[in-house]
C-alpha atoms as a PDB file:
ATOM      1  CA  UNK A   1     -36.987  22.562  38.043  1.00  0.00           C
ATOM      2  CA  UNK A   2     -39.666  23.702  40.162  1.00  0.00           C
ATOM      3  CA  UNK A   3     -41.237  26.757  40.169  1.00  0.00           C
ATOM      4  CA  UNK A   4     -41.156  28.790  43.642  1.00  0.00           C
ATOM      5  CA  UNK A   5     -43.176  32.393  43.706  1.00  0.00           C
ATOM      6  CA  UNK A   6     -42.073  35.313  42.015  1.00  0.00           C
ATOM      7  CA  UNK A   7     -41.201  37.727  45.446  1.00  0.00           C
ATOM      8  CA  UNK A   8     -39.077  35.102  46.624  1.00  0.00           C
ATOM      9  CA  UNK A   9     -37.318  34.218  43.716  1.00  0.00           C
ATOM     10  CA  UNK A  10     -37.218  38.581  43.595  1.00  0.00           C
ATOM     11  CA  UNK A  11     -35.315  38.364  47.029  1.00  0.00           C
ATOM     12  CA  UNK A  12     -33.621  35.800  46.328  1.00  0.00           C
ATOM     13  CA  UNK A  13     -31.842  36.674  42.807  1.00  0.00           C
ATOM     14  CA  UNK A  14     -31.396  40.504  44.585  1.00  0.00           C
ATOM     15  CA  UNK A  15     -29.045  38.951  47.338  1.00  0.00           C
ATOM     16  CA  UNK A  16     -27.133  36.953  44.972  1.00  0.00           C
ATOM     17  CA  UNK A  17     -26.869  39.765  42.692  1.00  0.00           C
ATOM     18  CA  UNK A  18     -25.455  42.184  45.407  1.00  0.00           C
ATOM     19  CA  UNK A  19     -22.699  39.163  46.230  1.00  0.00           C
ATOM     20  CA  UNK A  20     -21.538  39.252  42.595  1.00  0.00           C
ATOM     21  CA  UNK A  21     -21.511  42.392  42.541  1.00  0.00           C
ATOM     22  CA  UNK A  22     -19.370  42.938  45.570  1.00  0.00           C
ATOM     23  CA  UNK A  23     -17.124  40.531  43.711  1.00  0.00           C
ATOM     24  CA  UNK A  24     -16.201  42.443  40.929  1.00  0.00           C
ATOM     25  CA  UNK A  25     -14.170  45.702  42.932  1.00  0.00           C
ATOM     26  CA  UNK A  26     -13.239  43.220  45.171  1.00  0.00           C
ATOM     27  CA  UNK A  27     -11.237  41.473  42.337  1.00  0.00           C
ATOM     28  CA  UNK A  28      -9.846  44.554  41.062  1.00  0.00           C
ATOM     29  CA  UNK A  29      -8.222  45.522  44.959  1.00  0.00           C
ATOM     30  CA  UNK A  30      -7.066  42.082  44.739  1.00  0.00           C
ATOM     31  CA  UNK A  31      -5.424  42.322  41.634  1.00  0.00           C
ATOM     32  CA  UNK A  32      -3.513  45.429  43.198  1.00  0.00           C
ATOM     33  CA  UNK A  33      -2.694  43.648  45.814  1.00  0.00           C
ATOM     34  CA  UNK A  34      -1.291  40.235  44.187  1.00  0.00           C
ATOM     35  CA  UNK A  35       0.423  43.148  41.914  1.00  0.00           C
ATOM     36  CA  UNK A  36       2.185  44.760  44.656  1.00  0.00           C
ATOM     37  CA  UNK A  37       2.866  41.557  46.538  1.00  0.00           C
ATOM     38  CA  UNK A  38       4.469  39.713  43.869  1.00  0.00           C
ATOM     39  CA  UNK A  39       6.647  43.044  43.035  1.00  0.00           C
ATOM     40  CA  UNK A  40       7.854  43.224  45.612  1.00  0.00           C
ATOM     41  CA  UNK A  41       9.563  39.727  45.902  1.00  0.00           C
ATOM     42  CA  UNK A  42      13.235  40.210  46.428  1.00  0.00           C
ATOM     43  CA  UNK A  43      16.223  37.564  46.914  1.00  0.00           C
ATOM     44  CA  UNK A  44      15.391  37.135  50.788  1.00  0.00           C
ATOM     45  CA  UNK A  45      11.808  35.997  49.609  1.00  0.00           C
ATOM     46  CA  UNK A  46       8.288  37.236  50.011  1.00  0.00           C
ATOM     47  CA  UNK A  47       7.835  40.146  51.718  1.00  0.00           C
ATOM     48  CA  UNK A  48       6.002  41.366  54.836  1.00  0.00           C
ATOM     49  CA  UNK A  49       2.420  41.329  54.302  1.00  0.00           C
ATOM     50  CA  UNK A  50       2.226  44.735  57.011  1.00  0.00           C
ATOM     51  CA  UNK A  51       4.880  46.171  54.356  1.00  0.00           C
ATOM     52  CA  UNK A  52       2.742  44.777  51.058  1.00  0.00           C
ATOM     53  CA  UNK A  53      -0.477  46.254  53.149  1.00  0.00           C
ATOM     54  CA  UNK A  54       1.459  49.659  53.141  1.00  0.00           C
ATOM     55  CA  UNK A  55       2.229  49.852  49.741  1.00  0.00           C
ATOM     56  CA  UNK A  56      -1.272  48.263  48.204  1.00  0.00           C
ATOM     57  CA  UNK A  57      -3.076  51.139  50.256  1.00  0.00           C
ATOM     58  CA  UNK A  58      -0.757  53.801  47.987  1.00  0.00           C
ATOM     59  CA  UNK A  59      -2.195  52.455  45.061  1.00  0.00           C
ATOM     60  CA  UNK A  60      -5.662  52.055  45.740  1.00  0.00           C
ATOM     61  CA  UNK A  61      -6.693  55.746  45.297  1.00  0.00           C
ATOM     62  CA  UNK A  62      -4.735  55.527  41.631  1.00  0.00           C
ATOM     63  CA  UNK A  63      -7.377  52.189  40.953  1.00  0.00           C
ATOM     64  CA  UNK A  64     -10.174  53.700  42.060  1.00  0.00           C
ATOM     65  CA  UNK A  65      -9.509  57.005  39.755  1.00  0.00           C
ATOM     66  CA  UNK A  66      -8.703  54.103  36.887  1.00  0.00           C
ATOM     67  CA  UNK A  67     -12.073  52.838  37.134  1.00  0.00           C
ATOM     68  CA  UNK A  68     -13.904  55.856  37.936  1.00  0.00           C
ATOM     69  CA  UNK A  69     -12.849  57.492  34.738  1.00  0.00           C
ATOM     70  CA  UNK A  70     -13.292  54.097  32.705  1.00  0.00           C
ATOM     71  CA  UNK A  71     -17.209  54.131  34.124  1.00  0.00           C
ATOM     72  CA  UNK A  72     -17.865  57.505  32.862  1.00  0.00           C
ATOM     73  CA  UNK A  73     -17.199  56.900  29.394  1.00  0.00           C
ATOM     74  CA  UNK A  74     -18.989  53.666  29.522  1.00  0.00           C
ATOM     75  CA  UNK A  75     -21.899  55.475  31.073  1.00  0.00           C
ATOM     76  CA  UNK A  76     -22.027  58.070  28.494  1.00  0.00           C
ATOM     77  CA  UNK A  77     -21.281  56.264  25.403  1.00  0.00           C
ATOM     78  CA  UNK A  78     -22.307  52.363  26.340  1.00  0.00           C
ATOM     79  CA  UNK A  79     -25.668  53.054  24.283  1.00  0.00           C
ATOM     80  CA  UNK A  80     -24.158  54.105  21.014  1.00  0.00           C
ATOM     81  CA  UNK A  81     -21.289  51.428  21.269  1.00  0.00           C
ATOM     82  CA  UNK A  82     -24.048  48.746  22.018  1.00  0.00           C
ATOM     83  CA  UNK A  83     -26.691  50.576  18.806  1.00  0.00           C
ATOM     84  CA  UNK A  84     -23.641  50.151  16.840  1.00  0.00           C
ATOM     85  CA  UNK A  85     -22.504  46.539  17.507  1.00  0.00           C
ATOM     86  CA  UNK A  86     -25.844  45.203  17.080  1.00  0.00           C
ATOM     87  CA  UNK A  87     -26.512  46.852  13.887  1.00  0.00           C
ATOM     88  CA  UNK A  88     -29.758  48.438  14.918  1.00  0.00           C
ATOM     89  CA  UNK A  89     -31.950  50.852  13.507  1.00  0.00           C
ATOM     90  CA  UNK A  90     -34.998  53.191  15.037  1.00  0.00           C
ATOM     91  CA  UNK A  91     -38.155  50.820  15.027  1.00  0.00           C
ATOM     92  CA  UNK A  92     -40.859  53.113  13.055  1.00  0.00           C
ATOM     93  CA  UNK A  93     -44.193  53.503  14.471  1.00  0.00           C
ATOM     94  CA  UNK A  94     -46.263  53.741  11.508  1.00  0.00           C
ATOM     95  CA  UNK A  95     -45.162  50.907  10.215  1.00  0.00           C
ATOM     96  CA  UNK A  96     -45.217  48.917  13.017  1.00  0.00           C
ATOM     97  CA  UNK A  97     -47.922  50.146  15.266  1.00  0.00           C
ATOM     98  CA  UNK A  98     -48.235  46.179  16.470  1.00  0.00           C
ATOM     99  CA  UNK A  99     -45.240  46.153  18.348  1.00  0.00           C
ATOM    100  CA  UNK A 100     -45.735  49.801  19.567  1.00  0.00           C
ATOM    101  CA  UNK A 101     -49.061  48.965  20.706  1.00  0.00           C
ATOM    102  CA  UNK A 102     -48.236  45.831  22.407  1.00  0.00           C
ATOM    103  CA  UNK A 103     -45.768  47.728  24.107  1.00  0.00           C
ATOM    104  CA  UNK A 104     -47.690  50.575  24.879  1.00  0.00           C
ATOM    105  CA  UNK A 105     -50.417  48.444  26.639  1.00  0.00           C
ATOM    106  CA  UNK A 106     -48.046  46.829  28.600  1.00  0.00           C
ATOM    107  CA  UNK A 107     -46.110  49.590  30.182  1.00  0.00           C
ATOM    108  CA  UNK A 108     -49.464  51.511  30.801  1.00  0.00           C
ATOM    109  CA  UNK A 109     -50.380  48.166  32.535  1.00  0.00           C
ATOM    110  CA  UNK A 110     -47.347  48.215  35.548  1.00  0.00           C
ATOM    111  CA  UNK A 111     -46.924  51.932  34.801  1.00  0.00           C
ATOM    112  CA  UNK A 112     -43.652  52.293  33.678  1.00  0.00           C
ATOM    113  CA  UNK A 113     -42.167  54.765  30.741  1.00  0.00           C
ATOM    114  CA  UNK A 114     -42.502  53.470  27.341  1.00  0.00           C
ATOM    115  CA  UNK A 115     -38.641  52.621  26.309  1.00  0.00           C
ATOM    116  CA  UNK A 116     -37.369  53.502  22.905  1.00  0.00           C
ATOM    117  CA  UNK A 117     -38.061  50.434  20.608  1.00  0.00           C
ATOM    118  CA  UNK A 118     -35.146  49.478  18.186  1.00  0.00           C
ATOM    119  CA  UNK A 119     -34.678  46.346  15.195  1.00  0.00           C
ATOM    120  CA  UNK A 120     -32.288  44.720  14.215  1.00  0.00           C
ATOM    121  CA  UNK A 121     -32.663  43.295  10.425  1.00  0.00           C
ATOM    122  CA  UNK A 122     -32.091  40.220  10.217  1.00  0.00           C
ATOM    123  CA  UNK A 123     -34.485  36.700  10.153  1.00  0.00           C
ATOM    124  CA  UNK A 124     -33.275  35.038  13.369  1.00  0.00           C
ATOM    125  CA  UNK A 125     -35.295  35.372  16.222  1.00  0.00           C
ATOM    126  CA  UNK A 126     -34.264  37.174  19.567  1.00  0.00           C
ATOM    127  CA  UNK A 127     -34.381  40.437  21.449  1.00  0.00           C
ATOM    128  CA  UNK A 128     -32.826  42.609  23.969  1.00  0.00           C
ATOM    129  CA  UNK A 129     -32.766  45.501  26.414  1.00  0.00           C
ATOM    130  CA  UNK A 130     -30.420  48.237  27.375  1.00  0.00           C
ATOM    131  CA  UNK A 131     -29.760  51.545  28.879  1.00  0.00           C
ATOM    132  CA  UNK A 132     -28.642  52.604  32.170  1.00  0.00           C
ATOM    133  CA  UNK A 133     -31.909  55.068  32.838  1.00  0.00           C
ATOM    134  CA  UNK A 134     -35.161  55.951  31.461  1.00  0.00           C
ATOM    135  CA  UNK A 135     -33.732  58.317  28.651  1.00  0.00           C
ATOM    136  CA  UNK A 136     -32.461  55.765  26.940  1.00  0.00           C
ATOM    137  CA  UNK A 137     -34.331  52.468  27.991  1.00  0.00           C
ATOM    138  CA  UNK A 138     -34.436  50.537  24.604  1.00  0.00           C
ATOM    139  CA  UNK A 139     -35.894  47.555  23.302  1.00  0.00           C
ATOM    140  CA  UNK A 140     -34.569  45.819  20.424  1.00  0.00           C
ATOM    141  CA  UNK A 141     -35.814  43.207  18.202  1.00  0.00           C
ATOM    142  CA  UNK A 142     -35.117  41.433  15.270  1.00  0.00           C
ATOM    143  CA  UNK A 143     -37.101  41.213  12.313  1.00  0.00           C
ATOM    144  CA  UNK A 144     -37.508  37.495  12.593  1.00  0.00           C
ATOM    145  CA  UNK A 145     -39.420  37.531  16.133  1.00  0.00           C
ATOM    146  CA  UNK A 146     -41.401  40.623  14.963  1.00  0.00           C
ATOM    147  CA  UNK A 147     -42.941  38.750  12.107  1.00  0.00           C
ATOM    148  CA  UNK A 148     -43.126  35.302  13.087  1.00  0.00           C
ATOM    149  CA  UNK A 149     -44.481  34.923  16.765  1.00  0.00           C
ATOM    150  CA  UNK A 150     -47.940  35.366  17.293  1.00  0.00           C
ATOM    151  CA  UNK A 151     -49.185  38.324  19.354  1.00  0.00           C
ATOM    152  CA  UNK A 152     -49.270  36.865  22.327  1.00  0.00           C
ATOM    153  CA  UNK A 153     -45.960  35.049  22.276  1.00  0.00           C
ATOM    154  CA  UNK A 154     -44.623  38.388  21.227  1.00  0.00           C
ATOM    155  CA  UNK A 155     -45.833  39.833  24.031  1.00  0.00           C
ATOM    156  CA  UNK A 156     -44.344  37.730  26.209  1.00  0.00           C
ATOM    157  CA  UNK A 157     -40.937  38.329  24.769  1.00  0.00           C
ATOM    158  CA  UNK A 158     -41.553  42.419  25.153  1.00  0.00           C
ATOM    159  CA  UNK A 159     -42.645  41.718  28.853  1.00  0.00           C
ATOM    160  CA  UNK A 160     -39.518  39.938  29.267  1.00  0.00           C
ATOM    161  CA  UNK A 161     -37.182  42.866  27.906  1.00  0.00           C
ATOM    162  CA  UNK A 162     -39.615  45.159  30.227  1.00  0.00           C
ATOM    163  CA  UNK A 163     -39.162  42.911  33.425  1.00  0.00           C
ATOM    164  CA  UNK A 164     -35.460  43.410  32.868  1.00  0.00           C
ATOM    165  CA  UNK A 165     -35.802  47.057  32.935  1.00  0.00           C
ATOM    166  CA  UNK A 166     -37.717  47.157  35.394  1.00  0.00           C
ATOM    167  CA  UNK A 167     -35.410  44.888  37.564  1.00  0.00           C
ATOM    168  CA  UNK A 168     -32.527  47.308  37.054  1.00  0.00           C
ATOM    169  CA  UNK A 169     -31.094  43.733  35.533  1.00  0.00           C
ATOM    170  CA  UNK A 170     -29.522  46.153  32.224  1.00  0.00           C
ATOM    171  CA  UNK A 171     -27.685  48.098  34.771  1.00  0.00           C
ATOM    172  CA  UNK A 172     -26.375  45.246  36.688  1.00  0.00           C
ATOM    173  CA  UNK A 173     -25.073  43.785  33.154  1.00  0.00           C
ATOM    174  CA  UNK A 174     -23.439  47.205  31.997  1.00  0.00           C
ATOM    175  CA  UNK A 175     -21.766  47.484  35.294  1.00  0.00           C
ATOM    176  CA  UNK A 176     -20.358  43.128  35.365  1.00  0.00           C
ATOM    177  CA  UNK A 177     -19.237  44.481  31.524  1.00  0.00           C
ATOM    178  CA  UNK A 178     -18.012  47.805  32.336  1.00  0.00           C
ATOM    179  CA  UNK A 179     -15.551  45.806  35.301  1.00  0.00           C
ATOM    180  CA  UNK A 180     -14.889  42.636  32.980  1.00  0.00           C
ATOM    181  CA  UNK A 181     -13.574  45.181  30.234  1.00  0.00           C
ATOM    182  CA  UNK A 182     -11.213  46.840  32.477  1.00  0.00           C
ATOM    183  CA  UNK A 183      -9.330  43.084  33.231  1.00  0.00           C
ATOM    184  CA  UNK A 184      -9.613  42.633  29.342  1.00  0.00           C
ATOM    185  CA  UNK A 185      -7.604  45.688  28.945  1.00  0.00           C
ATOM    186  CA  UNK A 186      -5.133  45.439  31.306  1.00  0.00           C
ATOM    187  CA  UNK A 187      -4.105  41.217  30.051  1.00  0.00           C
ATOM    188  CA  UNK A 188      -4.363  43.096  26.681  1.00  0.00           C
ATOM    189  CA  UNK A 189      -1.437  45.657  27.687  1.00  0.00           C
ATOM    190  CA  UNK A 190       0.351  42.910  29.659  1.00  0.00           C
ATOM    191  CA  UNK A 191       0.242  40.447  26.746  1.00  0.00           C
ATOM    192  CA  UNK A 192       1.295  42.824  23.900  1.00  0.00           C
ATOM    193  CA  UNK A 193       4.017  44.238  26.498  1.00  0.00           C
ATOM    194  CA  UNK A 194       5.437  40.191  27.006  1.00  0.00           C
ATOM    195  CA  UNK A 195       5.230  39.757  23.314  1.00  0.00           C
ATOM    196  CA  UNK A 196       6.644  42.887  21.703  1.00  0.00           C
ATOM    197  CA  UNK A 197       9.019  44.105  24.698  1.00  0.00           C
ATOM    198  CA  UNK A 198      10.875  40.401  24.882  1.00  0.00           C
ATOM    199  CA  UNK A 199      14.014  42.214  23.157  1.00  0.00           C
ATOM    200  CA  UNK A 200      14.299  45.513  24.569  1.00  0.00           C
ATOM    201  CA  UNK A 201      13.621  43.284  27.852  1.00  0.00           C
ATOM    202  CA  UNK A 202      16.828  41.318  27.010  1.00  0.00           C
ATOM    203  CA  UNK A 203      18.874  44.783  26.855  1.00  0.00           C
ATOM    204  CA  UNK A 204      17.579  46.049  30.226  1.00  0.00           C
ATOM    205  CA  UNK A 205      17.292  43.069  31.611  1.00  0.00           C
ATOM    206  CA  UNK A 206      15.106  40.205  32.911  1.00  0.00           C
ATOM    207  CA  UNK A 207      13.284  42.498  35.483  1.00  0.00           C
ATOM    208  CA  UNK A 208      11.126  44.292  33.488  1.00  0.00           C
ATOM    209  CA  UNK A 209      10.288  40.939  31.527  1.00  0.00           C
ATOM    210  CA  UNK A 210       9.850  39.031  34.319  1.00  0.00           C
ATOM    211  CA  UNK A 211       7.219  42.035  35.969  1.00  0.00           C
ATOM    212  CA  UNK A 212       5.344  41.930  32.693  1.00  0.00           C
ATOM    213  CA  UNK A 213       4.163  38.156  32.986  1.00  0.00           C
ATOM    214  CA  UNK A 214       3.423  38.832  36.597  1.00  0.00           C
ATOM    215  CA  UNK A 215       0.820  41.052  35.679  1.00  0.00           C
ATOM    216  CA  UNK A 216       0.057  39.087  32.556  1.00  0.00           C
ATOM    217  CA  UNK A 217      -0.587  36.041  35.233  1.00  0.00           C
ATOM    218  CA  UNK A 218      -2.288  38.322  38.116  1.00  0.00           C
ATOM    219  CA  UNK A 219      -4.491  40.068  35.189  1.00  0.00           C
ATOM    220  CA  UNK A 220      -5.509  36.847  33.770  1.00  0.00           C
ATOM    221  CA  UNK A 221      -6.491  35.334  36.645  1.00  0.00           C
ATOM    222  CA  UNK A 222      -8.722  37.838  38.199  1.00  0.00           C
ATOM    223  CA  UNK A 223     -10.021  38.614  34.676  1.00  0.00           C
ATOM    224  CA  UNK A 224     -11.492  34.565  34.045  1.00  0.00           C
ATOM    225  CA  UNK A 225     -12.929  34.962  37.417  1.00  0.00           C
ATOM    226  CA  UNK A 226     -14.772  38.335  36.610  1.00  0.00           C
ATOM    227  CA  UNK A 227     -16.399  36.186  33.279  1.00  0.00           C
ATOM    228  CA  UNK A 228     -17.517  33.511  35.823  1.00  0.00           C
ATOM    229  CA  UNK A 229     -19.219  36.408  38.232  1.00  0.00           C
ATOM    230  CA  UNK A 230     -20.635  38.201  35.394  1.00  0.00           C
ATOM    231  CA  UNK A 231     -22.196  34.940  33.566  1.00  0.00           C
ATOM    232  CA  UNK A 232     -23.389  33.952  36.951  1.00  0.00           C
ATOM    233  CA  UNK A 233     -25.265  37.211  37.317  1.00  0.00           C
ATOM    234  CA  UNK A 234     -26.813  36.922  33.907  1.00  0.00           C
ATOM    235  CA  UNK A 235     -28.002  33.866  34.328  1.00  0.00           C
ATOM    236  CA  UNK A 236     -29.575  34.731  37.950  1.00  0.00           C
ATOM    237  CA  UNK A 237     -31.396  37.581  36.477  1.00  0.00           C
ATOM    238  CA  UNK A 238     -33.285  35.170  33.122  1.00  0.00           C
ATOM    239  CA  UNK A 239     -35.702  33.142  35.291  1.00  0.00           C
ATOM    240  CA  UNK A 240     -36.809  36.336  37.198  1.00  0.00           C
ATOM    241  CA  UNK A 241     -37.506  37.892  33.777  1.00  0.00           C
ATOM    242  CA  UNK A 242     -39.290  35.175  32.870  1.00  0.00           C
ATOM    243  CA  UNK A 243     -41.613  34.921  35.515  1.00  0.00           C
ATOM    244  CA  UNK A 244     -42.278  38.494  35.613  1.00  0.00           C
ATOM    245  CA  UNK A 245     -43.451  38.311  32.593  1.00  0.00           C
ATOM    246  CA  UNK A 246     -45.999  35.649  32.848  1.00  0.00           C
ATOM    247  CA  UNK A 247     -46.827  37.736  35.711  1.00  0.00           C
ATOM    248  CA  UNK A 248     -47.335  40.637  33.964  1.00  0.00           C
ATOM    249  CA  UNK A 249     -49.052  39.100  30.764  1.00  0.00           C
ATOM    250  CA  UNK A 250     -50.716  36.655  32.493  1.00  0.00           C
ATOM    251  CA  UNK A 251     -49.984  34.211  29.991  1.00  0.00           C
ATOM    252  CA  UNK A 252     -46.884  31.905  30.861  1.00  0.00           C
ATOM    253  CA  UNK A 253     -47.555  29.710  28.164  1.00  0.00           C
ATOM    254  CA  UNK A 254     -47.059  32.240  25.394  1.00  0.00           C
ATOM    255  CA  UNK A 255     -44.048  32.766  26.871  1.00  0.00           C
ATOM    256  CA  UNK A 256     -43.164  29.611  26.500  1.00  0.00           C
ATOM    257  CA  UNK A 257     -44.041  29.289  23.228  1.00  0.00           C
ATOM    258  CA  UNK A 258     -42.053  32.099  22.534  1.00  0.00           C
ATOM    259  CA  UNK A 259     -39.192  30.463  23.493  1.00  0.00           C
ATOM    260  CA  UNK A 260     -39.945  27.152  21.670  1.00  0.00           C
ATOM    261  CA  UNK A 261     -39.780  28.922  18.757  1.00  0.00           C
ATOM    262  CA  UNK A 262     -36.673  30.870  19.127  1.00  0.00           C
ATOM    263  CA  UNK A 263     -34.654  28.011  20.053  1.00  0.00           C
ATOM    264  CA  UNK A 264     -32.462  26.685  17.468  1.00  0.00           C
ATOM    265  CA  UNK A 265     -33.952  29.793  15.597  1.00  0.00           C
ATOM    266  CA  UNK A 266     -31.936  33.108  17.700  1.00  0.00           C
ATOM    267  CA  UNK A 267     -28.642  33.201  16.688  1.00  0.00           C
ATOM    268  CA  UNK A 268     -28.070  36.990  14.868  1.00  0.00           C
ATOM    269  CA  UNK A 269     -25.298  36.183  12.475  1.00  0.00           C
ATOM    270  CA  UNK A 270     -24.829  39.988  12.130  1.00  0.00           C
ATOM    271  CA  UNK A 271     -23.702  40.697  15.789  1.00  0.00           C
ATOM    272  CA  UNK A 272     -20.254  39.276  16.651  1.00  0.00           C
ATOM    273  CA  UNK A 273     -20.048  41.074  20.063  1.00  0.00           C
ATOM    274  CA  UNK A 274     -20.184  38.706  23.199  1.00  0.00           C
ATOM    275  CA  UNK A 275     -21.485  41.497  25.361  1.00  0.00           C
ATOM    276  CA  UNK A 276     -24.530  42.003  22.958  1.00  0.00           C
ATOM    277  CA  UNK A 277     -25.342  38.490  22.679  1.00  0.00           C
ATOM    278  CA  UNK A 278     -25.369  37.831  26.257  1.00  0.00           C
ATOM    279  CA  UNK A 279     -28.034  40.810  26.508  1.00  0.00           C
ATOM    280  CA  UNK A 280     -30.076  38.620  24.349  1.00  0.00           C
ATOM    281  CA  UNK A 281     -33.149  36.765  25.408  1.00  0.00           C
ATOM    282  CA  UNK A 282     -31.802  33.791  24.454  1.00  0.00           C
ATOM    283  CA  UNK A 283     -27.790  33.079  23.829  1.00  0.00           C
ATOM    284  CA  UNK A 284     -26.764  29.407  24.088  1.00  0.00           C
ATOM    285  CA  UNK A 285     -22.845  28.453  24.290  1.00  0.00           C
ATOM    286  CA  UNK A 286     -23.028  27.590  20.759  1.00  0.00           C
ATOM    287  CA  UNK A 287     -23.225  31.106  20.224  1.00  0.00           C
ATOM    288  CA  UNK A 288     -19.966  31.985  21.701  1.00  0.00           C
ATOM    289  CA  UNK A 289     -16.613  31.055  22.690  1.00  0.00           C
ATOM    290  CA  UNK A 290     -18.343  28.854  25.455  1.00  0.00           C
ATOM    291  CA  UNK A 291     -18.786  26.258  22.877  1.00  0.00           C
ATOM    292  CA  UNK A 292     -14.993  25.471  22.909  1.00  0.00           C
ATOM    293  CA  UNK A 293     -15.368  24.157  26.637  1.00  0.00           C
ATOM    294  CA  UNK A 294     -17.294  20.747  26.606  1.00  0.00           C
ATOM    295  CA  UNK A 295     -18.644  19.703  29.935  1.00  0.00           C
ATOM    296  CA  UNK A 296     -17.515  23.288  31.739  1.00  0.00           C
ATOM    297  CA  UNK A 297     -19.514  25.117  29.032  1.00  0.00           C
ATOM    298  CA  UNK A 298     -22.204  25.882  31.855  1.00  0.00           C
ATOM    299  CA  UNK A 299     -20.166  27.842  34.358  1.00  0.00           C
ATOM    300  CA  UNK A 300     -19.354  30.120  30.647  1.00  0.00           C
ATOM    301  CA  UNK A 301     -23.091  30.168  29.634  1.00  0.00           C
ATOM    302  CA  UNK A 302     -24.780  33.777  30.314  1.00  0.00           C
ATOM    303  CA  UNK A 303     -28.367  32.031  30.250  1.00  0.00           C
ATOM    304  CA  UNK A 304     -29.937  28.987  31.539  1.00  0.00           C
ATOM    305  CA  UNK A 305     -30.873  26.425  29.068  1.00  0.00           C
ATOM    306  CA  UNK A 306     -34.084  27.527  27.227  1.00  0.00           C
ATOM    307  CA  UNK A 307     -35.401  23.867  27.934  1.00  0.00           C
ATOM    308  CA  UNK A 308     -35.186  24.578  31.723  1.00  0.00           C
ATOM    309  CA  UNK A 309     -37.165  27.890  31.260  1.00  0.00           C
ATOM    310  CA  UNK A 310     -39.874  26.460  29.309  1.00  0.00           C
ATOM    311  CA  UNK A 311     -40.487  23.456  32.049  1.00  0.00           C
ATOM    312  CA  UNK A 312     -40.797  26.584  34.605  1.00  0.00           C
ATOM    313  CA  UNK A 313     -43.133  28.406  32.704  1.00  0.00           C
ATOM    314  CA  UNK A 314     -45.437  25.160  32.242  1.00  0.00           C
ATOM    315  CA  UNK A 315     -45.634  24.941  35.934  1.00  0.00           C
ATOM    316  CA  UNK A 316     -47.253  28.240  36.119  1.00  0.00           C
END
């Protein structure tokens, strides 16, 4: 793959970005829509789209409150839900000035705010960011890459978490997860509503079934396509990370040496939540449900392959 410079591949990943993220309310009004649409089929047919129009605009200020209220409490309690699934503890400063000082030296050196630094304990070898501003801009790392890169490679991986930050590219994750959990809930309801409401259906009727797997159907659809938008954004946002951080280290090659070393080496057997995995600085399809879809794996894959990276950073 060949390496273009970093402004334009800043531009270029921003535009992108703001496309998939258009996508993702624009699949939730659609959802409404195919809702009301479908509903509203009768024994003469479909109905008139002015009518369907009508009736979708009634609904969308109810959707919009829906996910209003469903981004506040991700907003306010995203960072202890995502402390919690990855198992992570405070990293201590006295006993690991390294890392602070590595860190230290390289927020000092694009002037940003020294995040909170976080570890998970466990051997494999990965890290993360998070946080939605600078009050609670963490970096977490595992106990692995702390003691086995050098400190150069781990300053690499630290510059990558930063460049993320910096990038706003944990707040364009929180938001593709925040939207992605909403169509998780709602095929959720509809699928527990199909499978436990099939007899008191039967008594009512086979209207209410019937409405059930249309939203079961609708939900499902427009919830696969917000995975495919939100892995798309991930992976967009790696190879900017990546070369911001040679950028800022000045040392590409560390880098990727880094990442020849966590390959094969980064999977966290203690964190079983997809969302937290994907934050990771490495997370093959191996890792998750991905694996289970051969040759279409890629479109389901929230990061580039780490081989691709590496020939990047060599071209430095």
């Amino acid at each position: 793959m060949k390496y273009v410079g970093l402004q334009q591949q800043i531009s270029s990943n921003n535009r992108k970005s703001i496309l998939l993220l258009m996508a993702f309310p624009f699949l939730v009004f659609a959802m409404v829509f195919a809702l009301v649409f479908f509903f509203n089929f009768d024994d003469e047919g479909a109905p008139e789209l002015e009518d369907t129009f009508y009736a979708f605009l009634q609904y969308v200020p109810f959707a919009i409150i829906g996910v209003g209220i469903w981004f506040l409490i991700a907003y306010f309690a995203h960072n202890k839900m995502i402390n919690s699934a990855a198992r992570s503890q405070t990293l201590e400063r006295k006993e690991n000035m390294r890392v602070y000082n590595l860190t230290e030296n390289l927020c000092m050196s694009v002037g940003m705010k020294m995040p909170k630094l976080r570890i998970i304990e466990s051997p494999a070898l990965n890290a993360f960011a998070s946080g939605l501003n600078e009050k609670n801009y963490t970096v977490t790392l595992t106990r692995g890459i702390i003691e086995k890169l050098e400190d150069e490679e781990l300053e690499g991986v630290i510059a990558h978490e930063l460049m993320h930050i910096r990038n706003k590219d944990v707040r364009l994750l929180v938001v593709s997860i925040i939207f992605v959990g909403i169509f998780s809930f709602v095929v959720q309801v509809a699928f527990r509503s199909v499978l436990y409401g099939g007899m008191s259906s039967r008594r009512r009727g086979k209207d209410d079934g019937k409405g059930m797997i249309i939203v079961l159907v609708v939900a499902l659809v427009a919830y696969l396509l917000s995975i495919l938008f939100k892995f798309a954004l991930s992976r967009k946002r790696e190879y900017l990370a990546d070369s911001g951080a040679a950028q800022m280290t000045k040392r590409p090659d560390a880098l990727a040496s880094a990442l020849e070393k966590i390959s094969g080496n980064h999977h966290v057997d203690k964190v079983k939540s997809e969302d937290v995995q994907q934050m990771f600085i490495e997370n093959s399809p191996k890792d998750t449900s991905a694996n289970f879809l051969g040759g279409l794996g890629g479109l389901f894959s929230t990061h580039p392959p780490i081989e691709k990276r590496i020939e990047v950073l060599r071209q430095f």
